[in-house]
PDB file of N, CA and C in Angstrom:
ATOM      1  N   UNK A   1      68.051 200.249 294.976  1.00  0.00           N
ATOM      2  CA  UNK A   1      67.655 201.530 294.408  1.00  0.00           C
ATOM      3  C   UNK A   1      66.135 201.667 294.546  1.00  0.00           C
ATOM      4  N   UNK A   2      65.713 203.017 294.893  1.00  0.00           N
ATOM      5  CA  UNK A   2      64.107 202.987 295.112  1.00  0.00           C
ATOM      6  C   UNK A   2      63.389 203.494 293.824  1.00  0.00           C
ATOM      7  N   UNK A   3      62.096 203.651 294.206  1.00  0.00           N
ATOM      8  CA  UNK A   3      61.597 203.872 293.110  1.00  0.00           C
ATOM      9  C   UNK A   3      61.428 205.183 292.252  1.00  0.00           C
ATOM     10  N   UNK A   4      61.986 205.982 293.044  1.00  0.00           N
ATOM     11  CA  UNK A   4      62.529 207.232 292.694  1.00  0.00           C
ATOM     12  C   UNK A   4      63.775 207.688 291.968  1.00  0.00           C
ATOM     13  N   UNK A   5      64.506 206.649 292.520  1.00  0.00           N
ATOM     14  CA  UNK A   5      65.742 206.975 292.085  1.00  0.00           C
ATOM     15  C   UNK A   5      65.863 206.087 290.776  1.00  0.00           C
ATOM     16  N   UNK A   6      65.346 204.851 290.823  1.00  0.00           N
ATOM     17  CA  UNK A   6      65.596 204.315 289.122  1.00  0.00           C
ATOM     18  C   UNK A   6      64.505 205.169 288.056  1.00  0.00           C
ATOM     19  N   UNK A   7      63.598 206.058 288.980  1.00  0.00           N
ATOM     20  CA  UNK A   7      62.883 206.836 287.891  1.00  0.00           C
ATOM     21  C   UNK A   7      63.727 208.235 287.201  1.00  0.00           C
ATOM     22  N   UNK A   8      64.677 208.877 288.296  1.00  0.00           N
ATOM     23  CA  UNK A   8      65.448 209.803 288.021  1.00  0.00           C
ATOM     24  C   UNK A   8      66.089 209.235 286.882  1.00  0.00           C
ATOM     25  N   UNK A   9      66.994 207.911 287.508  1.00  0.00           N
ATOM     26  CA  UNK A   9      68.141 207.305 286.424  1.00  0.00           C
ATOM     27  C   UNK A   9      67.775 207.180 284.828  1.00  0.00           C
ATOM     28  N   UNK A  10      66.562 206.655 284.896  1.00  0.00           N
ATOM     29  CA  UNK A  10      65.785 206.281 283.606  1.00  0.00           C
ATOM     30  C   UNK A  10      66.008 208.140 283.330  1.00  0.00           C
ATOM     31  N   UNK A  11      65.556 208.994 283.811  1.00  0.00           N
ATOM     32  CA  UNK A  11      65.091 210.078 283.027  1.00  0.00           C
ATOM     33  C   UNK A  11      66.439 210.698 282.353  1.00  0.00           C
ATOM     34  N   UNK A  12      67.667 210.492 283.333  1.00  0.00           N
ATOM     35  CA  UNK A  12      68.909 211.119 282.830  1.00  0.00           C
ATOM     36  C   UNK A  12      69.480 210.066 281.593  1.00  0.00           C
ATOM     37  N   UNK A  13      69.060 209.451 281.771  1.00  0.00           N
ATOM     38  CA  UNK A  13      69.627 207.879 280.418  1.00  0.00           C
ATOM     39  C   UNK A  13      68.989 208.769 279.182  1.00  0.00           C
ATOM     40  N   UNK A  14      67.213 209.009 279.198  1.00  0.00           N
ATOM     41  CA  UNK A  14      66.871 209.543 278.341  1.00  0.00           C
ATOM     42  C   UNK A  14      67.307 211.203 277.479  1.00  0.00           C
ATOM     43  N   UNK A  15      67.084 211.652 278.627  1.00  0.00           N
ATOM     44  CA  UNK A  15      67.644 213.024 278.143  1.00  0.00           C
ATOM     45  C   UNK A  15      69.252 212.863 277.628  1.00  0.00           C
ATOM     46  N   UNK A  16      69.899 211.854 277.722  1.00  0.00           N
ATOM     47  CA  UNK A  16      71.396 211.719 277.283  1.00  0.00           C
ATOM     48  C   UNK A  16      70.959 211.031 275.891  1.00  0.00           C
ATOM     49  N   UNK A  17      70.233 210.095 275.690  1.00  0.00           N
ATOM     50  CA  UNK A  17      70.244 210.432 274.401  1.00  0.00           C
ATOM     51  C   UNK A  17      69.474 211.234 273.672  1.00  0.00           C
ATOM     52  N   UNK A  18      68.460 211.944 273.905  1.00  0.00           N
ATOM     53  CA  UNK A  18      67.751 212.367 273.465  1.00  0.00           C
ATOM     54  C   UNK A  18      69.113 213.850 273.022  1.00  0.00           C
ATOM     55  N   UNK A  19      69.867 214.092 273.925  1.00  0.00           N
ATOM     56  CA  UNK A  19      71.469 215.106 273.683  1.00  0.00           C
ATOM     57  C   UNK A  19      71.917 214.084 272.469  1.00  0.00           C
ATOM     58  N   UNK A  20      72.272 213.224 272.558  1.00  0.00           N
ATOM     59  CA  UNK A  20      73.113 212.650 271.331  1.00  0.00           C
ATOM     60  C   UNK A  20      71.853 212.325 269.877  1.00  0.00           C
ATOM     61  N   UNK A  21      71.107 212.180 270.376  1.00  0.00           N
ATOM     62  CA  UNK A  21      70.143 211.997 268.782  1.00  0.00           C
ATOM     63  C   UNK A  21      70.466 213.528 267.846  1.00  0.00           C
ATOM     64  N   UNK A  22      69.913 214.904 269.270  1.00  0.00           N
ATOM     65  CA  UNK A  22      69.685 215.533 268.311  1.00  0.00           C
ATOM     66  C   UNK A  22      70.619 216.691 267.785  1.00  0.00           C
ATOM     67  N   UNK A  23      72.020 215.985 268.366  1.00  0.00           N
ATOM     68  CA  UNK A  23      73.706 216.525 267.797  1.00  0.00           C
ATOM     69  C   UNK A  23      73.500 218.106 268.144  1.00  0.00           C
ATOM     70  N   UNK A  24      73.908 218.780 267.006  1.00  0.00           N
ATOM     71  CA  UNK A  24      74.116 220.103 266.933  1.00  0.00           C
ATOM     72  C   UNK A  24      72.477 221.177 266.988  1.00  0.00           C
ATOM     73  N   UNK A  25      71.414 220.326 266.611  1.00  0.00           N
ATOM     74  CA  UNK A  25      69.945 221.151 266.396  1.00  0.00           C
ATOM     75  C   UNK A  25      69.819 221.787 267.697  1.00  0.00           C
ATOM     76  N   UNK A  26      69.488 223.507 267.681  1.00  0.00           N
ATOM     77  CA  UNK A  26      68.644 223.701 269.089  1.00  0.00           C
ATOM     78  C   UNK A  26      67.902 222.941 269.878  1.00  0.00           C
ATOM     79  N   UNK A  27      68.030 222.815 271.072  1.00  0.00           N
ATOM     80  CA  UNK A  27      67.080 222.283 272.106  1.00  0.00           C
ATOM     81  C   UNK A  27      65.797 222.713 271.594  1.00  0.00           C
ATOM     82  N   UNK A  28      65.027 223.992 271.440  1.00  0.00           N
ATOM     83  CA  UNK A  28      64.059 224.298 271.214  1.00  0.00           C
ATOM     84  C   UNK A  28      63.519 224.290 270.139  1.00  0.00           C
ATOM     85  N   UNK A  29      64.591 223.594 268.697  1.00  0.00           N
ATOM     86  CA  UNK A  29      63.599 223.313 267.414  1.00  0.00           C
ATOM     87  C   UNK A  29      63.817 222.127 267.618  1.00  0.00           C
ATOM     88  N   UNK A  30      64.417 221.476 267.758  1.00  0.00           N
ATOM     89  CA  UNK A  30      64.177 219.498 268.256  1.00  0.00           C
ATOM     90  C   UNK A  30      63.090 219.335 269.062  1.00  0.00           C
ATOM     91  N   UNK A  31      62.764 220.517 270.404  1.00  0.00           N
ATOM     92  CA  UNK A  31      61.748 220.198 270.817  1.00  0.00           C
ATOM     93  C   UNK A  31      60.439 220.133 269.721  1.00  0.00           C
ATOM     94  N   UNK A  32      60.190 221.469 269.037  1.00  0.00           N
ATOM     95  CA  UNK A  32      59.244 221.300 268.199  1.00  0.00           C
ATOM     96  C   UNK A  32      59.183 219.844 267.134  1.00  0.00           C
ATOM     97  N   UNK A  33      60.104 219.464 266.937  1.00  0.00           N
ATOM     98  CA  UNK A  33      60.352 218.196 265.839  1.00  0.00           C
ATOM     99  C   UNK A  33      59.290 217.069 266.428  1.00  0.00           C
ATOM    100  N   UNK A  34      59.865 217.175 267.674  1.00  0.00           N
ATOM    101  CA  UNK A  34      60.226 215.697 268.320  1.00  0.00           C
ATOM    102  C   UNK A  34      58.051 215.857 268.605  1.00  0.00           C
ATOM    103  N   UNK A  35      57.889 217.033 269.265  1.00  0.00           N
ATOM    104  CA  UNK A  35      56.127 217.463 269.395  1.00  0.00           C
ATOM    105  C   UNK A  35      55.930 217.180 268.052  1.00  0.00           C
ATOM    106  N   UNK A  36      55.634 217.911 267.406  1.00  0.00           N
ATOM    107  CA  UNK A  36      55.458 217.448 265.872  1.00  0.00           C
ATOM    108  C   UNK A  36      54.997 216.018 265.400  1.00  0.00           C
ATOM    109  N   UNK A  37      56.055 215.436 265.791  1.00  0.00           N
ATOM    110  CA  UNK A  37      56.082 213.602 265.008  1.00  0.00           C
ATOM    111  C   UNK A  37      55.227 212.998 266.486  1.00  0.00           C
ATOM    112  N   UNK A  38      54.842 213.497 267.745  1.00  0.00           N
ATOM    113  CA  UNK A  38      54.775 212.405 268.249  1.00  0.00           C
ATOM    114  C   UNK A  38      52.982 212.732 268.478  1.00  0.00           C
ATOM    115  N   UNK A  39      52.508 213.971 267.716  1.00  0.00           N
ATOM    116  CA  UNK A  39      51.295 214.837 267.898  1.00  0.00           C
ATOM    117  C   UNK A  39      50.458 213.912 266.547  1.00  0.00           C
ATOM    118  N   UNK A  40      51.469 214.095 265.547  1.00  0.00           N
ATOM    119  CA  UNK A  40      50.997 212.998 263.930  1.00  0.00           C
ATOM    120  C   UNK A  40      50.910 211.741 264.498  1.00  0.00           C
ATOM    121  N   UNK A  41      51.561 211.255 265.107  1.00  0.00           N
ATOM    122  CA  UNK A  41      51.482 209.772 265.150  1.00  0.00           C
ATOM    123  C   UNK A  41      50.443 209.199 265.981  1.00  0.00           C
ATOM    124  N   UNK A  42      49.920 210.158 266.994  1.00  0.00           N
ATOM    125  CA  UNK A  42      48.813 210.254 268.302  1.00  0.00           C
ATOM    126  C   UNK A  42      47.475 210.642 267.043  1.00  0.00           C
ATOM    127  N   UNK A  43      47.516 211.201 266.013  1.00  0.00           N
ATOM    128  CA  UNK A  43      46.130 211.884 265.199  1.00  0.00           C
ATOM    129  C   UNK A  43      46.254 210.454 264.226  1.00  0.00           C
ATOM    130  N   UNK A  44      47.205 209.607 263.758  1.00  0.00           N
ATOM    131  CA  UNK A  44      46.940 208.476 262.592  1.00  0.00           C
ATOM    132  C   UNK A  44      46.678 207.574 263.513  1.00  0.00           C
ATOM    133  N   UNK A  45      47.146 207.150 264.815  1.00  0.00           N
ATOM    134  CA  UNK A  45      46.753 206.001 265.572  1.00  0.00           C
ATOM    135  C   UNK A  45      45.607 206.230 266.083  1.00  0.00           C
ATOM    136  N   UNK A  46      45.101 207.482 266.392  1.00  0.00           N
ATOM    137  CA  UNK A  46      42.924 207.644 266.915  1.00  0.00           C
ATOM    138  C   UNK A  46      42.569 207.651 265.946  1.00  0.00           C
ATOM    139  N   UNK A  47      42.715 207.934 264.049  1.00  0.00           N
ATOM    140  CA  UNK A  47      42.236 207.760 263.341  1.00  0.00           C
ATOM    141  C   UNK A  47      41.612 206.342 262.689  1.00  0.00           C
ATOM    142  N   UNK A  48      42.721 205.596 262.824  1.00  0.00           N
ATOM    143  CA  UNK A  48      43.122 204.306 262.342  1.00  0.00           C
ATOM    144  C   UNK A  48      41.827 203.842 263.112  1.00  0.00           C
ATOM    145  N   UNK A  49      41.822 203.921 264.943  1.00  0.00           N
ATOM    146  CA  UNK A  49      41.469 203.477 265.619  1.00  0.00           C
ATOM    147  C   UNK A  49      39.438 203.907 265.343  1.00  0.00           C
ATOM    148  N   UNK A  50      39.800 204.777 264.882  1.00  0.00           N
ATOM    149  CA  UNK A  50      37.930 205.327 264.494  1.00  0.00           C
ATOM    150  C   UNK A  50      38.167 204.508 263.802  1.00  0.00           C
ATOM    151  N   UNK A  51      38.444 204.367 262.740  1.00  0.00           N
ATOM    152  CA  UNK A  51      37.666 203.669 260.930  1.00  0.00           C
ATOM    153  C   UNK A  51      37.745 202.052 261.542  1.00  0.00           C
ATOM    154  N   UNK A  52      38.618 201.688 262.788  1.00  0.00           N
ATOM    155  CA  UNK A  52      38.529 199.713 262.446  1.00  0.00           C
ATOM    156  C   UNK A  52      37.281 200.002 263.237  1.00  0.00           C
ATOM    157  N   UNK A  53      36.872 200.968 264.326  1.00  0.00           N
ATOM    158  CA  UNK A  53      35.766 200.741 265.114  1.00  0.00           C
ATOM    159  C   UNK A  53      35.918 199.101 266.358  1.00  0.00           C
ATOM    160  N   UNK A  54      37.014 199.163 266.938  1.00  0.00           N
ATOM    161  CA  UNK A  54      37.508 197.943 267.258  1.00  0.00           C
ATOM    162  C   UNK A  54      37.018 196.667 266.710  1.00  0.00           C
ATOM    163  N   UNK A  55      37.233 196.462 265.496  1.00  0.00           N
ATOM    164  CA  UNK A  55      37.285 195.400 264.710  1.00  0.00           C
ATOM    165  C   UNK A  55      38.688 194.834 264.224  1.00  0.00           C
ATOM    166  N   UNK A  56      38.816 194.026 265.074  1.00  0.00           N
ATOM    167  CA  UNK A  56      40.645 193.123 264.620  1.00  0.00           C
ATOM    168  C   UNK A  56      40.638 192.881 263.367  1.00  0.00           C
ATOM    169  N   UNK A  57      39.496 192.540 262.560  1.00  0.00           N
ATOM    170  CA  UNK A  57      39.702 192.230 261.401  1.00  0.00           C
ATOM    171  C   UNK A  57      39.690 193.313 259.988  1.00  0.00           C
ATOM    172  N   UNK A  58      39.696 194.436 260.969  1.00  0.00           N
ATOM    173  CA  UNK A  58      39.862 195.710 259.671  1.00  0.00           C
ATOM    174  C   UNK A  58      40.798 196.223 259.912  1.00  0.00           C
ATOM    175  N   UNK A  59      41.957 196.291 259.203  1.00  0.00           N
ATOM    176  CA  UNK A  59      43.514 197.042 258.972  1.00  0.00           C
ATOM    177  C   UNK A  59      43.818 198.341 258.273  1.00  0.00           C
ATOM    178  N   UNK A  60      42.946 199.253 258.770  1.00  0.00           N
ATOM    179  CA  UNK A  60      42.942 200.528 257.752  1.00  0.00           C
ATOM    180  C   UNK A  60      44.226 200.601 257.332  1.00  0.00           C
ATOM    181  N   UNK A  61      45.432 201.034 257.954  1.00  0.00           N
ATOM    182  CA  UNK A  61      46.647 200.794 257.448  1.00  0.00           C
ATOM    183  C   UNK A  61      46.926 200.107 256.011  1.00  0.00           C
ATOM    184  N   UNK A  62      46.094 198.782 255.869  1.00  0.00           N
ATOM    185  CA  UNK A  62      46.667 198.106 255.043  1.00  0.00           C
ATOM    186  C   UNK A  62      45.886 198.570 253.954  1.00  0.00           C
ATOM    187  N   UNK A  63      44.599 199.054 254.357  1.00  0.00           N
ATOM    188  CA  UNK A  63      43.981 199.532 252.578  1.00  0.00           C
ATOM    189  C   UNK A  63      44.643 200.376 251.833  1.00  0.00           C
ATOM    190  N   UNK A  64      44.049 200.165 250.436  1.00  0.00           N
ATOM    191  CA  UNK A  64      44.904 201.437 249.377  1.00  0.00           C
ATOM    192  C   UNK A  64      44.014 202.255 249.729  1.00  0.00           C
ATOM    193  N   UNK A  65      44.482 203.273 249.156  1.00  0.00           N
ATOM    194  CA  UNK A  65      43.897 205.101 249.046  1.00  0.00           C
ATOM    195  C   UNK A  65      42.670 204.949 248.231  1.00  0.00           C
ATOM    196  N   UNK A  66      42.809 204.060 247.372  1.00  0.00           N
ATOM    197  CA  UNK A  66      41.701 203.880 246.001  1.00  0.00           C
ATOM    198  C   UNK A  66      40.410 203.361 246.494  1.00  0.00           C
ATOM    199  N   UNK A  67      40.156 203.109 247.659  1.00  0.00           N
ATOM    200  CA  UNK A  67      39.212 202.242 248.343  1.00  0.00           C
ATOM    201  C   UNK A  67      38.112 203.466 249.221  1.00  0.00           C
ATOM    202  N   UNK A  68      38.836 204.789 249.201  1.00  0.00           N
ATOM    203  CA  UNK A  68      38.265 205.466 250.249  1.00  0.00           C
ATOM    204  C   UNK A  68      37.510 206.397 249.253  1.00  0.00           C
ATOM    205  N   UNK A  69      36.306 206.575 249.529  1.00  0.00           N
ATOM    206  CA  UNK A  69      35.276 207.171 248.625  1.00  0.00           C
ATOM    207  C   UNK A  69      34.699 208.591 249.564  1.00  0.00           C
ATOM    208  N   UNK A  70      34.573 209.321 248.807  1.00  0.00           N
ATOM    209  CA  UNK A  70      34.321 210.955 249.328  1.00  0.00           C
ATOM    210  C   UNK A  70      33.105 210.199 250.323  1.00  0.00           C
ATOM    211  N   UNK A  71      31.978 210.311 250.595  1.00  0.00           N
ATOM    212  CA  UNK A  71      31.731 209.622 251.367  1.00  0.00           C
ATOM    213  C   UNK A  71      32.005 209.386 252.973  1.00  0.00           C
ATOM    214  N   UNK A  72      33.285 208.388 252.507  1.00  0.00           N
ATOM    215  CA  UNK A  72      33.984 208.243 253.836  1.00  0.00           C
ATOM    216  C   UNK A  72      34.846 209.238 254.812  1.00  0.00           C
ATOM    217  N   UNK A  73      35.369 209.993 253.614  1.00  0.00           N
ATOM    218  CA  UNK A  73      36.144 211.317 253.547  1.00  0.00           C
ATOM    219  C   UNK A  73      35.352 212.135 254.500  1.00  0.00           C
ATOM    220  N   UNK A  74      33.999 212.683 254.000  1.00  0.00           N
ATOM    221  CA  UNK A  74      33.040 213.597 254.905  1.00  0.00           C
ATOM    222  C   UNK A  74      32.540 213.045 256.022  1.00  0.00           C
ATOM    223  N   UNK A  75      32.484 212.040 256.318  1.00  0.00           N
ATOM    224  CA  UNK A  75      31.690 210.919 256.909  1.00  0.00           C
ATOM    225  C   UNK A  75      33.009 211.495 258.317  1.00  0.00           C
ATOM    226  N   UNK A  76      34.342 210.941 258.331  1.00  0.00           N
ATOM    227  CA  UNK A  76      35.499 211.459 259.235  1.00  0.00           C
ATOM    228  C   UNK A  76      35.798 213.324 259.329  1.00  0.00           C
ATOM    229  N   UNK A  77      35.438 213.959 258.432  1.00  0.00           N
ATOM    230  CA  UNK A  77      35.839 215.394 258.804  1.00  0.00           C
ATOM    231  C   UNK A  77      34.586 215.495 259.756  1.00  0.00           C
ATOM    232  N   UNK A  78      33.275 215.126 259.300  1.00  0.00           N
ATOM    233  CA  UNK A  78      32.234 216.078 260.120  1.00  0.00           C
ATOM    234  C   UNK A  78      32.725 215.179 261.555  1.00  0.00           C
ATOM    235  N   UNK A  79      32.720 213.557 261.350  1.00  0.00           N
ATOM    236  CA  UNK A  79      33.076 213.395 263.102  1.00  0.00           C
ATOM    237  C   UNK A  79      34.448 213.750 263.667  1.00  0.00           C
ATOM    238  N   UNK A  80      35.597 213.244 262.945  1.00  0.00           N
ATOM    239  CA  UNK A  80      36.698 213.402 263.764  1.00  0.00           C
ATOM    240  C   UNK A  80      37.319 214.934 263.847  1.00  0.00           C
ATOM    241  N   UNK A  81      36.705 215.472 262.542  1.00  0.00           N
ATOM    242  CA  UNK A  81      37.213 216.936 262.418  1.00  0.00           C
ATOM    243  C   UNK A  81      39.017 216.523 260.858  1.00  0.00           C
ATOM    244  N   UNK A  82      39.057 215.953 260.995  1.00  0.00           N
ATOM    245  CA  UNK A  82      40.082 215.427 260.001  1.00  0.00           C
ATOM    246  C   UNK A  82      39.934 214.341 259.539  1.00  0.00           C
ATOM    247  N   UNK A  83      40.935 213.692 258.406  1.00  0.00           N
ATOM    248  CA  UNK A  83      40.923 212.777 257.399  1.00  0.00           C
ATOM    249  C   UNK A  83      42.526 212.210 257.302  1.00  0.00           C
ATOM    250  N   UNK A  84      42.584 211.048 257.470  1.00  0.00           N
ATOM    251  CA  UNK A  84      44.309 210.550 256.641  1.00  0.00           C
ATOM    252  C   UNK A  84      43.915 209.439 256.043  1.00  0.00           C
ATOM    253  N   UNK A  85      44.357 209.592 254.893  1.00  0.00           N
ATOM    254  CA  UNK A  85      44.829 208.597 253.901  1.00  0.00           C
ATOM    255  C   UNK A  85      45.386 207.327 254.272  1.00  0.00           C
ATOM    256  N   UNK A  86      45.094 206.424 254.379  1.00  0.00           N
ATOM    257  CA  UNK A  86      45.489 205.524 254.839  1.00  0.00           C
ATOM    258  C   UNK A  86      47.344 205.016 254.484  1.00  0.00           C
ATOM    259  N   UNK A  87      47.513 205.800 253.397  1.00  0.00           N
ATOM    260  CA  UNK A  87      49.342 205.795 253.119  1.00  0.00           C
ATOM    261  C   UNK A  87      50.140 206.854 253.357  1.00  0.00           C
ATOM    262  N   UNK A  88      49.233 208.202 254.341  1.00  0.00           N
ATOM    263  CA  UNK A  88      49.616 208.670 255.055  1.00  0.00           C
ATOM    264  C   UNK A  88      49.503 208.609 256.843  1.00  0.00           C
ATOM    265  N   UNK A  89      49.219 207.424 257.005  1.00  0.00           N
ATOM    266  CA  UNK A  89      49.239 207.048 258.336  1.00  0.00           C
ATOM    267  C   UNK A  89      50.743 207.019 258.870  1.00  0.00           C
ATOM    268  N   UNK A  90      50.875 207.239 259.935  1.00  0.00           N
ATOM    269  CA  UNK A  90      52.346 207.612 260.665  1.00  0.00           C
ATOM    270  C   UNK A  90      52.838 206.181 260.808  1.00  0.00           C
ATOM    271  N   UNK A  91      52.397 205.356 260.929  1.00  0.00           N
ATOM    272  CA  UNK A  91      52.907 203.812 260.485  1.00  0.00           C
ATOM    273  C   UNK A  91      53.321 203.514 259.025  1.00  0.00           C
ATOM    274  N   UNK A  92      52.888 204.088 258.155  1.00  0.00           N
ATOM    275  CA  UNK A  92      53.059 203.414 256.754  1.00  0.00           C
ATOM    276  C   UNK A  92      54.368 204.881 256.549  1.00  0.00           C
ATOM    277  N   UNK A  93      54.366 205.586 256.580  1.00  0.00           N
ATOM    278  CA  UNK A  93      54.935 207.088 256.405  1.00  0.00           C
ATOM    279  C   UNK A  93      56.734 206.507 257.396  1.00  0.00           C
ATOM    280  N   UNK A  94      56.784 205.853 258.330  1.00  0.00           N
ATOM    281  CA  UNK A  94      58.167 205.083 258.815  1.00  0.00           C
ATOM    282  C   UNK A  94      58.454 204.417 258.096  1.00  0.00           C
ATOM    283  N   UNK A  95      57.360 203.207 257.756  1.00  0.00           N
ATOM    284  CA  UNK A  95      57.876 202.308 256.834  1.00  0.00           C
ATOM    285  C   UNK A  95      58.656 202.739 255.611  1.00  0.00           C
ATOM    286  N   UNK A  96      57.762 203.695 255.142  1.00  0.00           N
ATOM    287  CA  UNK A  96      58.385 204.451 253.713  1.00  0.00           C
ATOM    288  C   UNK A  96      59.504 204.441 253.904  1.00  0.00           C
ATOM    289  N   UNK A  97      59.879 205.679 255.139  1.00  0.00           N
ATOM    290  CA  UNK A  97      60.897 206.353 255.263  1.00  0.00           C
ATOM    291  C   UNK A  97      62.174 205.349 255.654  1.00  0.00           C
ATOM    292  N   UNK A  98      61.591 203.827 256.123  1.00  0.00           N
ATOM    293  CA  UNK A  98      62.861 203.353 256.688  1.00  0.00           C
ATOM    294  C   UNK A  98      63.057 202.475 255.308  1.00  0.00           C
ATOM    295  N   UNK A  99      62.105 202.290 254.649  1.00  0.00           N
ATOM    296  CA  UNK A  99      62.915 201.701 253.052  1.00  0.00           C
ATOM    297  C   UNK A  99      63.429 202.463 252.269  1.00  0.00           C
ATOM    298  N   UNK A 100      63.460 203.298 252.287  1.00  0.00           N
ATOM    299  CA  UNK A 100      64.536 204.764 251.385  1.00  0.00           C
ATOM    300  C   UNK A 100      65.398 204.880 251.563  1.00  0.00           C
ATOM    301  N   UNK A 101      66.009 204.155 252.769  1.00  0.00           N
ATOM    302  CA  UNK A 101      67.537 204.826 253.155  1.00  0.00           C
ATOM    303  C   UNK A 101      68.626 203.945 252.271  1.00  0.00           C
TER     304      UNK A 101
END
């Protein structure tokens, strides 16, 4: 198989489930869903990625909320243009969601 054709294959595998994930929902509000979650998760992972400043040893993720001082708050709107909470990061926000069930 060339490299075209296991790229097709891969794409029809996907779009088959991406048909079975999203059952009965329009094509075109699943599309918005699916943009949605993958637009949040792209804005908490460059966020995350500003505040460690590539430092392995800083886990914004793992801080509490109680730690972040207005300050820091203005300090990210004037550069990044936005702010997340570190327990609203799209990593901690799965976790939530996958211990609830």
């Amino acid at each position: 198989m060339t490299g075209q054709e296991q790229r097709a294959a891969l794409q029809r595998k996907i779009w088959d489930i991406a048909n079975d994930v999203r059952g009965s929902v329009d094509g075109w509000d699943f599309k918005q869903y699916v943009l949605g979650t993958l637009f949040y998760r792209f804005i908490s992972e460059n966020f995350a990625a500003y505040i460690e400043a590539d430092d392995e040893s800083n886990d914004y993720a793992a801080l509490s909320d109680d730690v972040i001082t207005d300050d820091i708050k203005e300090d990210a709107i004037k550069t990044k243009g936005y702010f997340i909470y570190p327990s609203h990061l799209f990593a901690n926000v799965a976790i939530n969601a996958s211990l609830r069930k």
